[in-house]
C-alpha atoms as a PDB file:
ATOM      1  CA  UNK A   1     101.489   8.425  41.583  1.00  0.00           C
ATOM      2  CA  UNK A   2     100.009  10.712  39.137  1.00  0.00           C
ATOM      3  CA  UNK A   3     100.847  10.721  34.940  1.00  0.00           C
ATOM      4  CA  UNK A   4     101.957  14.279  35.785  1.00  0.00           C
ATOM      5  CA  UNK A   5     104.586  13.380  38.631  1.00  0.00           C
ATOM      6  CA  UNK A   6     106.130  11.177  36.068  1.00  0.00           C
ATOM      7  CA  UNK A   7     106.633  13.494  33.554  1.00  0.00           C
ATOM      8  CA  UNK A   8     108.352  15.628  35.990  1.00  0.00           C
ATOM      9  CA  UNK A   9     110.466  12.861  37.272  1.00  0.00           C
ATOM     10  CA  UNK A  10     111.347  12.389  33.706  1.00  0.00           C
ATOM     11  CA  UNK A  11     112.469  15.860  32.982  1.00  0.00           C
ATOM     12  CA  UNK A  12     114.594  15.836  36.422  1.00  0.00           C
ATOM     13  CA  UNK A  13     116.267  12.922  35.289  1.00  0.00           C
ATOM     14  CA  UNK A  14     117.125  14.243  31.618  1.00  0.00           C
ATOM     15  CA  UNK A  15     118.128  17.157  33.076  1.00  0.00           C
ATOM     16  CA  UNK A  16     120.079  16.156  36.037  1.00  0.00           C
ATOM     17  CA  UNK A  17     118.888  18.997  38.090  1.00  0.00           C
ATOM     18  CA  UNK A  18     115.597  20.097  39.929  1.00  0.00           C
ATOM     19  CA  UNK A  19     116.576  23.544  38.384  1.00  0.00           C
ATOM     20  CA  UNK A  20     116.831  23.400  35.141  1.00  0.00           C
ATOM     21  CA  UNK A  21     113.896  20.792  35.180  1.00  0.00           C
ATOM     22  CA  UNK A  22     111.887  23.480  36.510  1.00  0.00           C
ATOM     23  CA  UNK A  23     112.751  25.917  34.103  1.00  0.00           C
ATOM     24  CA  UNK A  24     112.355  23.691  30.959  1.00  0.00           C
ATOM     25  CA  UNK A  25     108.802  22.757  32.577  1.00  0.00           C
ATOM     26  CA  UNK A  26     108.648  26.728  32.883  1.00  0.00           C
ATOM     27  CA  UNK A  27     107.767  25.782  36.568  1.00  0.00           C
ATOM     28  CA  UNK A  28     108.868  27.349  39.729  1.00  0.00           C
ATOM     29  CA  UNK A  29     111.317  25.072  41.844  1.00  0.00           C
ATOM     30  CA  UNK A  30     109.713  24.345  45.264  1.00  0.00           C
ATOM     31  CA  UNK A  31     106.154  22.632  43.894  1.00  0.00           C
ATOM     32  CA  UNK A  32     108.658  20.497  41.083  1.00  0.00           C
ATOM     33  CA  UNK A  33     110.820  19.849  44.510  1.00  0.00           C
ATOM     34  CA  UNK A  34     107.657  18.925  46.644  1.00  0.00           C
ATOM     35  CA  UNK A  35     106.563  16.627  44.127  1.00  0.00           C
ATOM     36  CA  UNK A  36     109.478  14.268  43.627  1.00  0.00           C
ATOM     37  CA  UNK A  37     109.658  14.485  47.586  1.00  0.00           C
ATOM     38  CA  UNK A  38     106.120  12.971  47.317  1.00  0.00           C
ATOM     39  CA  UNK A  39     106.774  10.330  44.422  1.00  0.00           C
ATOM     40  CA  UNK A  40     109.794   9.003  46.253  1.00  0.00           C
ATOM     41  CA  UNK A  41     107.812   9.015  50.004  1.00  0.00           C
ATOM     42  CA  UNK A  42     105.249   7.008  47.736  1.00  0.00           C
ATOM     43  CA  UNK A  43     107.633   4.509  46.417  1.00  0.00           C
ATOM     44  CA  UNK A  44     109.356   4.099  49.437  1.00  0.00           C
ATOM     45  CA  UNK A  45     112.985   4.599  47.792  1.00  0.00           C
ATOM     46  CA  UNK A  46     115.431   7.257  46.533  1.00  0.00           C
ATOM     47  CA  UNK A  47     114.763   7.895  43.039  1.00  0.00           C
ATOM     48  CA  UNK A  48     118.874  10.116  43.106  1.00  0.00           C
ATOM     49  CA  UNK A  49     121.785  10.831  44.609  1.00  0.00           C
ATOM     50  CA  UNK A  50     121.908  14.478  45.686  1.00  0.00           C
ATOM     51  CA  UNK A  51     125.348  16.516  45.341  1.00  0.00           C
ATOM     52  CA  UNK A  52     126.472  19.729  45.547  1.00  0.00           C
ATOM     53  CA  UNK A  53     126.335  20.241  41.653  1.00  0.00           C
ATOM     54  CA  UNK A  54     124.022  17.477  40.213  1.00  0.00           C
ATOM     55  CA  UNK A  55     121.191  14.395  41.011  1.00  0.00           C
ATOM     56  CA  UNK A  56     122.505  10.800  39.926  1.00  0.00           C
ATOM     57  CA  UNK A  57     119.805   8.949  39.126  1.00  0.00           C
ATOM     58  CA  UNK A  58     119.415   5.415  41.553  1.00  0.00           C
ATOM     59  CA  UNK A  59     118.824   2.089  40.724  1.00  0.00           C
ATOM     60  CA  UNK A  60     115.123   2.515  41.581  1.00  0.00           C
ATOM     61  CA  UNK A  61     114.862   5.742  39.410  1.00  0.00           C
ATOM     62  CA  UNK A  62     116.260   3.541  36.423  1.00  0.00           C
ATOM     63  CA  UNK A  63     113.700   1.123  36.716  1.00  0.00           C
ATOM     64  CA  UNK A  64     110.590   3.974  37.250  1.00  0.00           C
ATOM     65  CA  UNK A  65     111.781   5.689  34.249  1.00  0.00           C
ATOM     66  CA  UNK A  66     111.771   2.511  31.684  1.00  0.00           C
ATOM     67  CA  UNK A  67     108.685   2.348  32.971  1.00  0.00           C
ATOM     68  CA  UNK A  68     107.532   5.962  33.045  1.00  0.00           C
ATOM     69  CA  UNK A  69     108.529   5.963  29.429  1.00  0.00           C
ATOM     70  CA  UNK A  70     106.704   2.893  28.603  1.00  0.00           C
ATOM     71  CA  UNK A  71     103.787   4.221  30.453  1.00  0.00           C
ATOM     72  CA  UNK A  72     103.722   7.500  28.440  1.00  0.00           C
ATOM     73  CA  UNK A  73     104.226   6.204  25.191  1.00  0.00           C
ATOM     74  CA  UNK A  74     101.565   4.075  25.465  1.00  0.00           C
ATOM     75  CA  UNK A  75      99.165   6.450  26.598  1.00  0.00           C
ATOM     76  CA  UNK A  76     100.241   8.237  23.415  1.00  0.00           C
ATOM     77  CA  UNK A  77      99.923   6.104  21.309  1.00  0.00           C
ATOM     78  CA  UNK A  78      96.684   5.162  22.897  1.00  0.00           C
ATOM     79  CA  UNK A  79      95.176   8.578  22.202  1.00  0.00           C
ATOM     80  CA  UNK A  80      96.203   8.381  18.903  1.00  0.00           C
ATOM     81  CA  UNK A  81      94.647   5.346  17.798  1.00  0.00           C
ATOM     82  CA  UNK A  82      91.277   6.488  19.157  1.00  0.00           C
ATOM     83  CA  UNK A  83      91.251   9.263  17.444  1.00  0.00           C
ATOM     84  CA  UNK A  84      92.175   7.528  14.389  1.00  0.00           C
ATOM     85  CA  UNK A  85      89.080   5.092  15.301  1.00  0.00           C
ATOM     86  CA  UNK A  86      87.137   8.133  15.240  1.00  0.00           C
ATOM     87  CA  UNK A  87      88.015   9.597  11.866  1.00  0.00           C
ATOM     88  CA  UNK A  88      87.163   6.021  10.369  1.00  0.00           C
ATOM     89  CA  UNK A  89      84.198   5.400  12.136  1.00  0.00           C
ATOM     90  CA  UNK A  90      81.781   3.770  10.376  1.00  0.00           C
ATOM     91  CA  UNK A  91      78.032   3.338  10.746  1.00  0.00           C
ATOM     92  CA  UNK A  92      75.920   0.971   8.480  1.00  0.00           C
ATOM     93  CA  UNK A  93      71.904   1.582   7.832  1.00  0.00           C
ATOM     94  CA  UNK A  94      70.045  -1.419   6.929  1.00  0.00           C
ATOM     95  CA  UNK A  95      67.385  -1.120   5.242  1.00  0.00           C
ATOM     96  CA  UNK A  96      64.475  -3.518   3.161  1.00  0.00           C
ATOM     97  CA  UNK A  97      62.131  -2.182   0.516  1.00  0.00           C
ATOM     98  CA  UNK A  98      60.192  -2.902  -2.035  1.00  0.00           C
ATOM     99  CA  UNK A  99      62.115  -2.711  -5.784  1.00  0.00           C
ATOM    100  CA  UNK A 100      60.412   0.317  -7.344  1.00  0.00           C
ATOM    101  CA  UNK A 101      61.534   2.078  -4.342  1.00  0.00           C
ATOM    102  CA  UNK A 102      65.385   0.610  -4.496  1.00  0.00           C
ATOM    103  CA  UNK A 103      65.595   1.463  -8.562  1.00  0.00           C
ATOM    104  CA  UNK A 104      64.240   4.629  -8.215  1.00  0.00           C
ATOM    105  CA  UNK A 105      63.796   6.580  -5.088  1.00  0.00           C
ATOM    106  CA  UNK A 106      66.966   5.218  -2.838  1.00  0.00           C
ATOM    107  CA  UNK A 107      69.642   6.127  -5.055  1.00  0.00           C
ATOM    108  CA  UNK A 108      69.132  10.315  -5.020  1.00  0.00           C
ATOM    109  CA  UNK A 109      68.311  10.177  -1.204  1.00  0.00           C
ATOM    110  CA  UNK A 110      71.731   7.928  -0.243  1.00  0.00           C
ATOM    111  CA  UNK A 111      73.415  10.110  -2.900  1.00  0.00           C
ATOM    112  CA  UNK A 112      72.322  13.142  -0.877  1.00  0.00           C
ATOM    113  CA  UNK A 113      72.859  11.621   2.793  1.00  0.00           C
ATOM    114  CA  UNK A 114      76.125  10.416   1.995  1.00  0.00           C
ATOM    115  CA  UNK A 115      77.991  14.204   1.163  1.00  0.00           C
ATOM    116  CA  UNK A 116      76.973  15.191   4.591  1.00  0.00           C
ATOM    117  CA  UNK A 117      77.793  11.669   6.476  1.00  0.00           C
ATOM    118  CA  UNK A 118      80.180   9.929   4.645  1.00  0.00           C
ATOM    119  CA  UNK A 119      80.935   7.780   7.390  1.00  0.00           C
ATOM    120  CA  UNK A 120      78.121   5.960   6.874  1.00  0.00           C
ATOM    121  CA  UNK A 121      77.433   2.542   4.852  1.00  0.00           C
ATOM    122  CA  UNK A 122      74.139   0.918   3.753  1.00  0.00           C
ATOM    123  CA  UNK A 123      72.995  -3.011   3.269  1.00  0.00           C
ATOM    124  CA  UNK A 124      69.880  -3.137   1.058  1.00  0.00           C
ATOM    125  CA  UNK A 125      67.424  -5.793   1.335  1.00  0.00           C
ATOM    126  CA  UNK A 126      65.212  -5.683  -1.488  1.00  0.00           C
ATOM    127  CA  UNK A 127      61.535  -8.120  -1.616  1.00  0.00           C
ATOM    128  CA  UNK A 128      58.071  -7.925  -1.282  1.00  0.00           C
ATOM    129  CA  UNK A 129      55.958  -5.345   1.152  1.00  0.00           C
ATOM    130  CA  UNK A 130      55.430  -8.435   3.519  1.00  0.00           C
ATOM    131  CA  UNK A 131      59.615  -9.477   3.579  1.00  0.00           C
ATOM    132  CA  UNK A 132      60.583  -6.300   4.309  1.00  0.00           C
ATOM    133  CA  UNK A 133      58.315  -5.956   7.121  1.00  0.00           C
ATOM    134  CA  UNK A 134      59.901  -9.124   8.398  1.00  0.00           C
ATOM    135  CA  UNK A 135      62.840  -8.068   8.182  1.00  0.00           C
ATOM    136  CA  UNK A 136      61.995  -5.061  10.773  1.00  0.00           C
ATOM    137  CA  UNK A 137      60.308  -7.247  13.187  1.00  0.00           C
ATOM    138  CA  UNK A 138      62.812  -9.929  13.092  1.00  0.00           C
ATOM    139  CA  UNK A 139      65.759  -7.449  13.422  1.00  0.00           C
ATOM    140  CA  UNK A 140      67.276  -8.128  10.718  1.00  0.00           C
ATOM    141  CA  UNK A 141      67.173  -4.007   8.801  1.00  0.00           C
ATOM    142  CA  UNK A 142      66.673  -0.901  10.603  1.00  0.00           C
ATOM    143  CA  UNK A 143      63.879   1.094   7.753  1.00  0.00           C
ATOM    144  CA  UNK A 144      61.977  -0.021   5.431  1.00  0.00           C
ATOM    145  CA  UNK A 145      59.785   1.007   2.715  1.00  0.00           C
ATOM    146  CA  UNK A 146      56.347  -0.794   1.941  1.00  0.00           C
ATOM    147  CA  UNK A 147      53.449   0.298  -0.003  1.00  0.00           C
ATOM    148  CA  UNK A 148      49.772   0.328   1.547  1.00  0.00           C
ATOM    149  CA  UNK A 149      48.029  -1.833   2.450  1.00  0.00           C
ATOM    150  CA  UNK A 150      49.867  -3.047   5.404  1.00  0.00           C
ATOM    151  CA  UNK A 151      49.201  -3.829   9.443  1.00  0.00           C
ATOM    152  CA  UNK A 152      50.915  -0.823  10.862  1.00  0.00           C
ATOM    153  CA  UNK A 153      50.404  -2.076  14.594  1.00  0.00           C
ATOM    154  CA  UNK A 154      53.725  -3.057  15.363  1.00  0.00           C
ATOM    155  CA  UNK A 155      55.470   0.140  13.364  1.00  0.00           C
ATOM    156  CA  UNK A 156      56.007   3.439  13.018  1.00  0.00           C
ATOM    157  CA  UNK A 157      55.164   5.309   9.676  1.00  0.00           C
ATOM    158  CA  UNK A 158      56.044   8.294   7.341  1.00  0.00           C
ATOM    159  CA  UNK A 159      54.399   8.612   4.043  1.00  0.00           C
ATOM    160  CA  UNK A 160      56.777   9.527   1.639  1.00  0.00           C
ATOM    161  CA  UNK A 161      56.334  11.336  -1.522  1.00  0.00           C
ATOM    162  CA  UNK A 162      57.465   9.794  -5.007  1.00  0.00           C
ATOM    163  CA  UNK A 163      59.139  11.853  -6.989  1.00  0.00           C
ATOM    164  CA  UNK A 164      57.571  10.151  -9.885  1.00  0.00           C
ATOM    165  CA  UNK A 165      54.264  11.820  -9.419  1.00  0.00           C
ATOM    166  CA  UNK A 166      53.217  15.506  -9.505  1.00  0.00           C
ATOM    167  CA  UNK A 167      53.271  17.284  -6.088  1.00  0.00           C
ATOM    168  CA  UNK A 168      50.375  16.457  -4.138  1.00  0.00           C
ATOM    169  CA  UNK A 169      48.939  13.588  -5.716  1.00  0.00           C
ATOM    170  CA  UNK A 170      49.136  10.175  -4.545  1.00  0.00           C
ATOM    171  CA  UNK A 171      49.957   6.676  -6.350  1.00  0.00           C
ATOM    172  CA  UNK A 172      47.369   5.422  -8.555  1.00  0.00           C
ATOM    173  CA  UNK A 173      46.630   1.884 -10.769  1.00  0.00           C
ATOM    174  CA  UNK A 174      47.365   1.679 -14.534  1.00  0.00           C
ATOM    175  CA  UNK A 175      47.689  -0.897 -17.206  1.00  0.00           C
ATOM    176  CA  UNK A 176      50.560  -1.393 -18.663  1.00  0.00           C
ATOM    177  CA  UNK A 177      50.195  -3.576 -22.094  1.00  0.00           C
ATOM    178  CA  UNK A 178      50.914  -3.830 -25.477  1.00  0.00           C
ATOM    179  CA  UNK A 179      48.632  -1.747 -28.337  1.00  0.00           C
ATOM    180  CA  UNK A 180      46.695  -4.748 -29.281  1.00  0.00           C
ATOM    181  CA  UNK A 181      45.342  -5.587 -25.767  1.00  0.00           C
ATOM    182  CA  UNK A 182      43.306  -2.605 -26.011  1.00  0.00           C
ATOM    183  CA  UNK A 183      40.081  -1.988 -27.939  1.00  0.00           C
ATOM    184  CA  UNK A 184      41.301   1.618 -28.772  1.00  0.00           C
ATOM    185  CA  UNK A 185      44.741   3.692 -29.479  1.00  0.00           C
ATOM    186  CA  UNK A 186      45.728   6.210 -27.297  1.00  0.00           C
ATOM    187  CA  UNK A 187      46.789   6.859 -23.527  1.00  0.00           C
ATOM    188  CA  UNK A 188      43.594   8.174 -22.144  1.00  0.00           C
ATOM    189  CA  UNK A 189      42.460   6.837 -19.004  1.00  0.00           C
ATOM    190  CA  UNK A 190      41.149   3.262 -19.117  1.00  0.00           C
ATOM    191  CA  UNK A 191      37.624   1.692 -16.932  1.00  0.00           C
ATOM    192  CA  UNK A 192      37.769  -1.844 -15.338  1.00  0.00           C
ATOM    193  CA  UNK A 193      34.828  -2.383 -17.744  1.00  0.00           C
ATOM    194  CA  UNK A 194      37.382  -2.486 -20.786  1.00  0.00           C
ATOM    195  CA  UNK A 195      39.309  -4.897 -19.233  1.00  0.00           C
ATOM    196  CA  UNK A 196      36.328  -7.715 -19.089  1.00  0.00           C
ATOM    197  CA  UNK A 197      37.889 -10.525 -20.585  1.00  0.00           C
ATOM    198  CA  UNK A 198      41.155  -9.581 -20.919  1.00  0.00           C
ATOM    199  CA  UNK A 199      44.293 -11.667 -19.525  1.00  0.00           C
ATOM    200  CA  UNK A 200      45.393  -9.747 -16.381  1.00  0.00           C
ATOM    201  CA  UNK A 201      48.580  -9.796 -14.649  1.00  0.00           C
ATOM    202  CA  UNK A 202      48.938  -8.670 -11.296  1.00  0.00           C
ATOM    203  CA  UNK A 203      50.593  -8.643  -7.863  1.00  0.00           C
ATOM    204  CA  UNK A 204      49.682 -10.890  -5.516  1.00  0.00           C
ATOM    205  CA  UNK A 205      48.968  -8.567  -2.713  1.00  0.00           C
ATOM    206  CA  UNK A 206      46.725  -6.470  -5.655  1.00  0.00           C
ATOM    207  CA  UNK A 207      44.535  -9.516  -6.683  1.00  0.00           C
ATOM    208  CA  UNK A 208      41.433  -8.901  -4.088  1.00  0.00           C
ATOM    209  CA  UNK A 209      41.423  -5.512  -4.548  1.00  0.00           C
ATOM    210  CA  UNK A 210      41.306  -6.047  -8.292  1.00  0.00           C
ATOM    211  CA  UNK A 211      38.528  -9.117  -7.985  1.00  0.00           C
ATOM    212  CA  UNK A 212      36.114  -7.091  -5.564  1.00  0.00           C
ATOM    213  CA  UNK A 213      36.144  -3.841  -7.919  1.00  0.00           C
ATOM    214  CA  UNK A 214      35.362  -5.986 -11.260  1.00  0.00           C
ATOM    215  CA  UNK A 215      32.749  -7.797  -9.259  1.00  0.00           C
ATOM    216  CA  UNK A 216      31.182  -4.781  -8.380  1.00  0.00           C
ATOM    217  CA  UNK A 217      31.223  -4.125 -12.001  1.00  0.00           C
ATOM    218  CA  UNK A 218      29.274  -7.265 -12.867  1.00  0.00           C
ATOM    219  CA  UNK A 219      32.110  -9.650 -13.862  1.00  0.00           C
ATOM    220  CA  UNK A 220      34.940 -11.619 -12.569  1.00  0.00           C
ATOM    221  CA  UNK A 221      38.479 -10.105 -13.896  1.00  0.00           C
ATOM    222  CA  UNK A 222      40.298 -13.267 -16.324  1.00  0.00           C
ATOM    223  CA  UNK A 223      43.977 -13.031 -14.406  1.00  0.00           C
ATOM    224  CA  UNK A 224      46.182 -15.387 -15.982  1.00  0.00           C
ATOM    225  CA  UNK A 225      49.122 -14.695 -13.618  1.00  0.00           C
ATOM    226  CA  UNK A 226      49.831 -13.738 -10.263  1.00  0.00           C
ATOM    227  CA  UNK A 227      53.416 -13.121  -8.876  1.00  0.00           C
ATOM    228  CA  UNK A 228      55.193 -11.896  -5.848  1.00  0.00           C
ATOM    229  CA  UNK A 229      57.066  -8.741  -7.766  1.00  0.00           C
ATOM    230  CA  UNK A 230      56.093  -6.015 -10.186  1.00  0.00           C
ATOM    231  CA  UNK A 231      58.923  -6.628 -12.382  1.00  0.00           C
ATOM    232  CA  UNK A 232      57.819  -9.733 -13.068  1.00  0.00           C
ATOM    233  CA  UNK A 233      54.128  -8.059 -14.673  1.00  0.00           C
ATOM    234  CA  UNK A 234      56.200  -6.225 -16.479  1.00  0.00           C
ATOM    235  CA  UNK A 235      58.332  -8.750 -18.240  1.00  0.00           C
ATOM    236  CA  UNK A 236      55.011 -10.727 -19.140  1.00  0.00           C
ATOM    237  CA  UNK A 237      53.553  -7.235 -20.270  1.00  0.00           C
ATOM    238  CA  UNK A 238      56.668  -6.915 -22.611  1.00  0.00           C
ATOM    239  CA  UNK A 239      56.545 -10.370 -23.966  1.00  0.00           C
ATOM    240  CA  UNK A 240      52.693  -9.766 -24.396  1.00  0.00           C
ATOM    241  CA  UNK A 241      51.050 -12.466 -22.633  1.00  0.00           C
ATOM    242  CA  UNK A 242      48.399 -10.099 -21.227  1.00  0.00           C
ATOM    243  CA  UNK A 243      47.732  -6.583 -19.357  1.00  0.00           C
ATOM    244  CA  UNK A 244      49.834  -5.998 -16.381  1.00  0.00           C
ATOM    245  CA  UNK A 245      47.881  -3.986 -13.533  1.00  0.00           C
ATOM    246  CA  UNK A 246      49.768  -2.056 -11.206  1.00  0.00           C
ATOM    247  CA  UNK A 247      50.944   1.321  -9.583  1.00  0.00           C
ATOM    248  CA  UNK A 248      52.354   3.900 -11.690  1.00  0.00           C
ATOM    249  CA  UNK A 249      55.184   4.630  -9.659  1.00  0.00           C
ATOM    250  CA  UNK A 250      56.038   0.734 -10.316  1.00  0.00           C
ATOM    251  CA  UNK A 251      54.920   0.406 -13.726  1.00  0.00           C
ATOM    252  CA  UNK A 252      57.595   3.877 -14.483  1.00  0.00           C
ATOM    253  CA  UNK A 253      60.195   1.574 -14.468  1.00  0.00           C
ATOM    254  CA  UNK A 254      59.253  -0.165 -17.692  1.00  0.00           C
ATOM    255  CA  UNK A 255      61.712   1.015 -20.467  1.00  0.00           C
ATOM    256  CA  UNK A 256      60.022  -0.706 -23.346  1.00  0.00           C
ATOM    257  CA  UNK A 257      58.329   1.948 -25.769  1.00  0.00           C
ATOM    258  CA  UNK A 258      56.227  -0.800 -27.564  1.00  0.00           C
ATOM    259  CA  UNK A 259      54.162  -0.889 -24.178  1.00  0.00           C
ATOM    260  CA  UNK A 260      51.382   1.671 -23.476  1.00  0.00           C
ATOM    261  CA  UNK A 261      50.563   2.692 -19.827  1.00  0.00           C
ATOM    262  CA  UNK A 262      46.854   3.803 -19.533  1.00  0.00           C
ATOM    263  CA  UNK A 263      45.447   4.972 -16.541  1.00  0.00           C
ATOM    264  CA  UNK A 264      43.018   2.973 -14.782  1.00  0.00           C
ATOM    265  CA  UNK A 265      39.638   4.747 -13.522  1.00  0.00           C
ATOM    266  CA  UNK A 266      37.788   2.606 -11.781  1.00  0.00           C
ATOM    267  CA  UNK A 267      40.375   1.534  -8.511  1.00  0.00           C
ATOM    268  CA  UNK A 268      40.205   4.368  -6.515  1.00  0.00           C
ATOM    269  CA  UNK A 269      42.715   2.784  -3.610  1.00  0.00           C
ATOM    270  CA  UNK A 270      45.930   4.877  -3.897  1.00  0.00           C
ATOM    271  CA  UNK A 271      48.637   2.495  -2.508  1.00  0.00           C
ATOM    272  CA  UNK A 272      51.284   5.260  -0.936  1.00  0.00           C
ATOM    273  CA  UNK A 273      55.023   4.377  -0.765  1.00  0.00           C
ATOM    274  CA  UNK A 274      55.738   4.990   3.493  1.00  0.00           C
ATOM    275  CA  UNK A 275      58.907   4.713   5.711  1.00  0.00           C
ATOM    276  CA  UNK A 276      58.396   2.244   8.290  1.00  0.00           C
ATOM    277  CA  UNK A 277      60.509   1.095  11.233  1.00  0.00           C
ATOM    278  CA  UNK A 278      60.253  -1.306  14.335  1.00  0.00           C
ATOM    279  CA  UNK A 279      58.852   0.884  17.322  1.00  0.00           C
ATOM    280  CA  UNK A 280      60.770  -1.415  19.786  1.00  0.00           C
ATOM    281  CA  UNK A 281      64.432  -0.998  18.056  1.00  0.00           C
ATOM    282  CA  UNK A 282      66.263   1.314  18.946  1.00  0.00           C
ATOM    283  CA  UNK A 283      67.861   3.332  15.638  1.00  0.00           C
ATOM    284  CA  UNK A 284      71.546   5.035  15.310  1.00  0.00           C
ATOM    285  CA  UNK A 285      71.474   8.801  14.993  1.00  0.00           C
ATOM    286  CA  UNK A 286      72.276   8.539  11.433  1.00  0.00           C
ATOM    287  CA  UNK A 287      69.566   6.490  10.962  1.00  0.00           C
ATOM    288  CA  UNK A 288      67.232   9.026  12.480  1.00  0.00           C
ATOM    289  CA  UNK A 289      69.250  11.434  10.048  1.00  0.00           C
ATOM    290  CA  UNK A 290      68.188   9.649   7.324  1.00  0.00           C
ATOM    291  CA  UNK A 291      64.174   9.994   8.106  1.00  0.00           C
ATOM    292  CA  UNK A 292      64.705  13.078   8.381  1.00  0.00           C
ATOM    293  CA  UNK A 293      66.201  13.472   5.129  1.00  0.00           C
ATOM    294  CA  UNK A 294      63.189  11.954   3.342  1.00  0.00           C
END
């Protein structure tokens, strides 16, 4: 029994005639004759009564077309709720990253992806380099974005370029304090020598870095504070505890004009912003949309 035999069977019993059937199925007779032949040799019973002028429909043929009806309406109405599924699909893109990325990069880019895949949500985890790359190896986002340093072993990487900074140059270390932290006015670039003690405020995952180049300088730096996110050097930088050190691309998302950013010469590490994701996770084709995107 084929979905095609029962719409024939259908139209020979709304019809009343093989005939007409045939010619409202814009069919030739014998094949349309053949076929209910073969339905009713299937079924084992008469599905009408033949006369001279028209088929009465049988018991049996009641019962097959309830069902044939049900049958077919459900396989229409089955076709139309997928394709309703498909015009709502909807796709979500985890990601975790580090806040200077979230405030300022993210936004333009999921503006951007979003007119050409509408479709698709996003769930934003937002922490510390080392939190986002646990979320990726615990499953728990799909991208992230870090900045260097960072064990790349376990992940695969794409710099990306901040729009905050002139084409071609990478990220760089400033201060970010009020005037009368430093020994002279202006924004000219500042040496680590300037900042011997000074009260220094810095990332956690900075602090070495910062130690070992004062050290080779000839002093130990006087940090009064280390913390877990850049927004929180800023807020002591505003309330002018001491000098906040970190990347420019961070420190661009201070919006207080009584602080002044300087510059700093002497730490030549250039901590890049970069695109990471799990090697061993398998990502949606949006999500590959999206890399490619950035």
């Amino acid at each position: 029994m084929t979905l095609k035999q029962l719409e024939y069977f259908l139209e020979i019993a709304k019809m009343g005639s093989v005939t007409r059937a045939a010619q409202s199925l814009n069919i030739s007779q014998p094949p349309l004759s053949l076929q209910l032949k073969a339905l009713e040799e299937e079924l084992g019973a008469p599905l009408f009564l033949r006369d001279k002028r028209r088929l009465d429909i049988t018991p049996e043929g009641r019962l097959l077309r309830e069902r044939a009806q049900a049958i077919l309406a459900l396989l229409e109405e089955t076709a139309w709720d997928i394709q309703a599924v498909s015009q709502e699909k909807q796709v979500v893109i985890r990601i975790a990253t580090i806040g200077s990325v979230n405030n300022r990069l993210l936004p333009d880019k999921i503006s951007q992806f979003c007119t050409r895949y509408p479709y698709v949500n996003f769930q934003v985890i937002e922490g510390r380099t080392d939190t986002v790359l646990a979320s990726l190896t615990e499953g728990h986002a799909d991208l992230g974005f870090v900045r260097e340093p960072f064990n790349v072993s376990s992940f695969r990487m794409v710099p990306i370029r901040d729009p905050a900074l002139p084409p071609d140059e990478l990220d760089y270390f400033v201060t970010i304090a009020k005037p009368h932290f430093y020994d002279a006015p202006g924004s000219s670039p500042i040496t680590l020598e300037e900042l011997q003690d000074k009260p220094l405020v810095t990332h956690r995952r900075y602090r070495e870095m910062l130690v070992s180049a004062c050290r080779k300088k000839g002093f130990s730096p006087h940090i009064i504070c280390e913390n877990d996110e850049i927004q929180s050097s800023l807020s002591w930088a505003r309330a002018g505890i001491g000098i906040a050190i970190a990347p420019y691309t961070s420190a661009v998302l201070n919006d207080d004009s009584s602080l002044v950013i300087r510059r700093l010469e002497s730490m030549t590490f250039s901590p890049r912003v970069c695109l990471v994701w799990n090697q061993s996770m398998k990502l949606s084709s949006e999500a590959l949309a999206f890399i490619n995107l950035l």
